[in-house]
Protein backbone atom coordinates (compact mmCIF):
# COMPACT_ATOMS: atom_id res chain seq x y z
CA UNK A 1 -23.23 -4.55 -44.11
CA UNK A 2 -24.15 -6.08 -40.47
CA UNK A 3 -20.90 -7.70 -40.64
CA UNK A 4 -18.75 -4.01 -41.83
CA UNK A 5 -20.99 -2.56 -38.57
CA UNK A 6 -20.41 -5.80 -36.01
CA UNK A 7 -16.61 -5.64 -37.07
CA UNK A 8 -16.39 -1.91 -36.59
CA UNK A 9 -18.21 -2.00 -33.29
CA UNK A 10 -15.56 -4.76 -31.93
CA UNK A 11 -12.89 -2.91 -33.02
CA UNK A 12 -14.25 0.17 -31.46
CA UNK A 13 -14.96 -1.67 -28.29
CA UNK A 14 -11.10 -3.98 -28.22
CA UNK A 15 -9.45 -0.05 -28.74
CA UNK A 16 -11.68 1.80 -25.94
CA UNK A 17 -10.89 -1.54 -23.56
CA UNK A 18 -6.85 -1.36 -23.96
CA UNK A 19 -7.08 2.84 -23.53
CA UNK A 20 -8.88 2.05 -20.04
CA UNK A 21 -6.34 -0.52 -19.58
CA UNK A 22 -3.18 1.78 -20.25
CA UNK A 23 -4.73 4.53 -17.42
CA UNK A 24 -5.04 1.86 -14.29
CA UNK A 25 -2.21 1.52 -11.81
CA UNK A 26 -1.83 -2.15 -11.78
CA UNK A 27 -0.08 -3.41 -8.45
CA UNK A 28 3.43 -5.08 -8.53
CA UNK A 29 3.67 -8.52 -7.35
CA UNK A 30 2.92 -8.21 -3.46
CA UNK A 31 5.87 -10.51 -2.86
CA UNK A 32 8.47 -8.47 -3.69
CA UNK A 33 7.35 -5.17 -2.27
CA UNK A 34 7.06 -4.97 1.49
CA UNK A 35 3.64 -3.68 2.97
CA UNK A 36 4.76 -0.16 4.50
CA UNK A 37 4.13 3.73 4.33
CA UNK A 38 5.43 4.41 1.78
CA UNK A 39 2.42 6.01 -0.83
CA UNK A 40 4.98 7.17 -3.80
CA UNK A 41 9.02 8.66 -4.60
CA UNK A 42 10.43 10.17 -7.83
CA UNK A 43 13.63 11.51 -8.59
CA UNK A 44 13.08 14.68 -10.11
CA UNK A 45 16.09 14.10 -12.72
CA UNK A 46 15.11 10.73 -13.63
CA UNK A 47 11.93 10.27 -15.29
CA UNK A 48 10.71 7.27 -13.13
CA UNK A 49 7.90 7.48 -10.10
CA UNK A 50 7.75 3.84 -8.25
CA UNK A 51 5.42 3.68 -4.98
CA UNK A 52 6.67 0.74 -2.44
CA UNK A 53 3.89 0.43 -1.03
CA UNK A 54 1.47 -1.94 -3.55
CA UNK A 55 1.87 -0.79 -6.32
CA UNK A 56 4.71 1.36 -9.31
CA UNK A 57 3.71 3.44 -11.62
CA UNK A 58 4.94 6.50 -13.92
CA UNK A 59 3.00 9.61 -13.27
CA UNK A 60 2.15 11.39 -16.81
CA UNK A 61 0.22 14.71 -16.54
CA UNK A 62 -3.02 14.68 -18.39
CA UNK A 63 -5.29 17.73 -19.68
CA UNK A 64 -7.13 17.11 -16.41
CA UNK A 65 -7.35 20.32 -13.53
CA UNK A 66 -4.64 18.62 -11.04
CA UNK A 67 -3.80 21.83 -9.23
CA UNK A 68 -6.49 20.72 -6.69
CA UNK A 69 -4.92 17.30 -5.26
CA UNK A 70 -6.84 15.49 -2.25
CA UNK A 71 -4.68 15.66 0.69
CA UNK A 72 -4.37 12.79 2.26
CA UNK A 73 -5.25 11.83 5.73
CA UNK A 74 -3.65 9.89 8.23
CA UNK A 75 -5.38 8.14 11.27
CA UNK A 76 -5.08 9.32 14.73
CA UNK A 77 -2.04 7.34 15.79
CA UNK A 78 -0.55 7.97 12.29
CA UNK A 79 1.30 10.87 10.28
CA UNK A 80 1.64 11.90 7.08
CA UNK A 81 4.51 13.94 5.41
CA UNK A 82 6.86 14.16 3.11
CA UNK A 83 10.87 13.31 2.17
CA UNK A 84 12.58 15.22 0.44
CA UNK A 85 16.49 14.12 -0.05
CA UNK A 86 18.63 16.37 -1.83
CA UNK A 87 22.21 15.09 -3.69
CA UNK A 88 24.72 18.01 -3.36
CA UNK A 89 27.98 15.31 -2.82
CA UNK A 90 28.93 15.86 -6.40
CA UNK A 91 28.33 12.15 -6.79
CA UNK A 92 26.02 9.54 -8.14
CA UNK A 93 24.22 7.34 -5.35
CA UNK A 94 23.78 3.93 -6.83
CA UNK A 95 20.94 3.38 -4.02
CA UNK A 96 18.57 5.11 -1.82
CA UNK A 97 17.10 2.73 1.36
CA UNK A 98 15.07 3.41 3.81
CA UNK A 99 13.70 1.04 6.60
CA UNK A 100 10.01 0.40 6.96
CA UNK A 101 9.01 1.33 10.10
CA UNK A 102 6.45 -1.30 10.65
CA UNK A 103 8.55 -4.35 9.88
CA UNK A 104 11.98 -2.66 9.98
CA UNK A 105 12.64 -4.78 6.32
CA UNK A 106 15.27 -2.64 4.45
CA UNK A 107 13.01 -0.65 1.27
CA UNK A 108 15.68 0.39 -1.85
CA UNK A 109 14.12 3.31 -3.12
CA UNK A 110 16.38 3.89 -6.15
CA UNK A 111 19.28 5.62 -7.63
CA UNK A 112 19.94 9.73 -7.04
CA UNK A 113 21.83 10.98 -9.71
CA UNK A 114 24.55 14.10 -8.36
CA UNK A 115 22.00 17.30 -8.33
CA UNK A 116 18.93 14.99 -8.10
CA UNK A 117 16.54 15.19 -5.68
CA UNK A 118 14.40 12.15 -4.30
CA UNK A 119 10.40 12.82 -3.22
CA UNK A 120 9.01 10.38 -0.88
CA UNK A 121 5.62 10.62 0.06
CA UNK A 122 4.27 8.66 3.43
CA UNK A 123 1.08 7.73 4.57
CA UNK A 124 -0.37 5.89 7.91
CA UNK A 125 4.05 6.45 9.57
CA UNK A 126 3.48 5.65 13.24
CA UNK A 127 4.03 8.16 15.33
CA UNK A 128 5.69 6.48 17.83
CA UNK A 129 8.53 5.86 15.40
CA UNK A 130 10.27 9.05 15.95
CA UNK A 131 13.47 7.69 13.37
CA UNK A 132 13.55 8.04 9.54
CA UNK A 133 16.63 5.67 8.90
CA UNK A 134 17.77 5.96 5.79
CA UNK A 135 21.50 4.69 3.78
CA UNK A 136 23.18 5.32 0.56
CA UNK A 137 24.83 2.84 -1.51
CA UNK A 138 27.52 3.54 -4.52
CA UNK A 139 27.51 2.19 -8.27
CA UNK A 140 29.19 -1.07 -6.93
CA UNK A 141 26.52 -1.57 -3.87
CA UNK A 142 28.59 -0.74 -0.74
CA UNK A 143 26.66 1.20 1.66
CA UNK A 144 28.91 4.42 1.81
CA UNK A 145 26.46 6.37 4.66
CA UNK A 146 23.99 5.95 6.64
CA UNK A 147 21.95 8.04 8.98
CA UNK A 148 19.26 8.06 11.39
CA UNK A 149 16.90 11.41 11.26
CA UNK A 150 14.87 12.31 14.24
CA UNK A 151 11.55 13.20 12.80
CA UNK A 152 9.91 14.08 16.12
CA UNK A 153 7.12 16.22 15.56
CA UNK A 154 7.13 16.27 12.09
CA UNK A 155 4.12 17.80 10.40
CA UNK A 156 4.95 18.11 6.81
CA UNK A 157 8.25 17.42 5.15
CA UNK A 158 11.90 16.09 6.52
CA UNK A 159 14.59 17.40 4.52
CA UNK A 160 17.77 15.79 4.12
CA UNK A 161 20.77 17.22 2.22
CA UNK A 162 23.55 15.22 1.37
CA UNK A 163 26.95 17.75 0.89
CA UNK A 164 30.49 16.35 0.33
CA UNK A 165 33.23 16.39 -2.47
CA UNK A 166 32.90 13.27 -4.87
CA UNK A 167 31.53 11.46 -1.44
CA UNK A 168 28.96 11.84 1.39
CA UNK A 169 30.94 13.77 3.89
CA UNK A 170 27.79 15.33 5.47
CA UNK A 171 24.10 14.39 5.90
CA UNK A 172 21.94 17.14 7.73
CA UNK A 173 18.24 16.64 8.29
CA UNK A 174 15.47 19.59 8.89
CA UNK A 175 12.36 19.02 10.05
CA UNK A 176 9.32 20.67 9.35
């Protein structure tokens, strides 16, 4: 009987232990992810969420109230806001990259399907660095465009739209 109980108890304890395990965030190796702003991105047609900043993860919604989400703050000499890139070129970007603006390393974001749109999320982005640089690569990893946003001022979210016919013929960035 002790041993039924002690055995059940384990079991009870190994299966509560691996649920708490499957709900952290653990961080991806340090060494291949640059330290930078960057706080999370997901492509709204892909079902994928990576954060280059520490750590990737896939965001699953939960029976929890999430309508209220902290806001984050930046320090004084910081901004937050958002990215939004939208893929209206009627084709498939094989890669998204962006350029950390503390050690100006080269960040690939990932792939933006034609129609998809990209959501990049920054925290602690310098405000002296007025530039969101950002270039798109095809399927066979040539850098077809690239582009150099002035964010000045921005409070909240920088749009950019990519338009074109089978390619990137124009990229237009709003800032809000």
């Amino acid at each position: 009987m002790i041993k039924k109980l002690f055995s059940t108890v384990m079991l009870l304890t190994l299966m509560a232990v691996s649920l708490t395990a499957c709900d952290k965030k653990e961080p991806v190796s340090s060494d291949i992810l640059p330290e930078g702003p960057i706080v999370s991105s997901t492509v709204t047609s892909v079902s994928t969420a990576t954060s280059a900043s520490v750590s990737a993860s896939v965001e699953t919604s939960t029976s929890e109230d999430v309508s209220a989400e902290p806001e984050i703050q930046a320090p004084e000499d910081a901004v937050s806001f958002e990215v939004v890139i939208i893929n209206q070129c009627k084709a498939d970007i094989g890669m998204v990259s962006v350029i950390n603006p503390f050690d100006e390393s080269q960040m690939d974001i990932g792939e933006l399907p034609d129609g998809g749109v990209l959501n990049l999320s920054y925290t602690d982005w310098p405000k002296d660095v007025t530039a969101f640089d950002v270039a798109f690569y095809n399927k066979a990893g040539k850098m077809v465009s690239s582009s150099s946003i002035d964010i000045t001022g921005v409070t909240k979210r920088v749009t950019i739209s990519l338009s074109g016919d089978k390619s990137i013929d124009k990229v237009k960035g709003t800032v809000e």
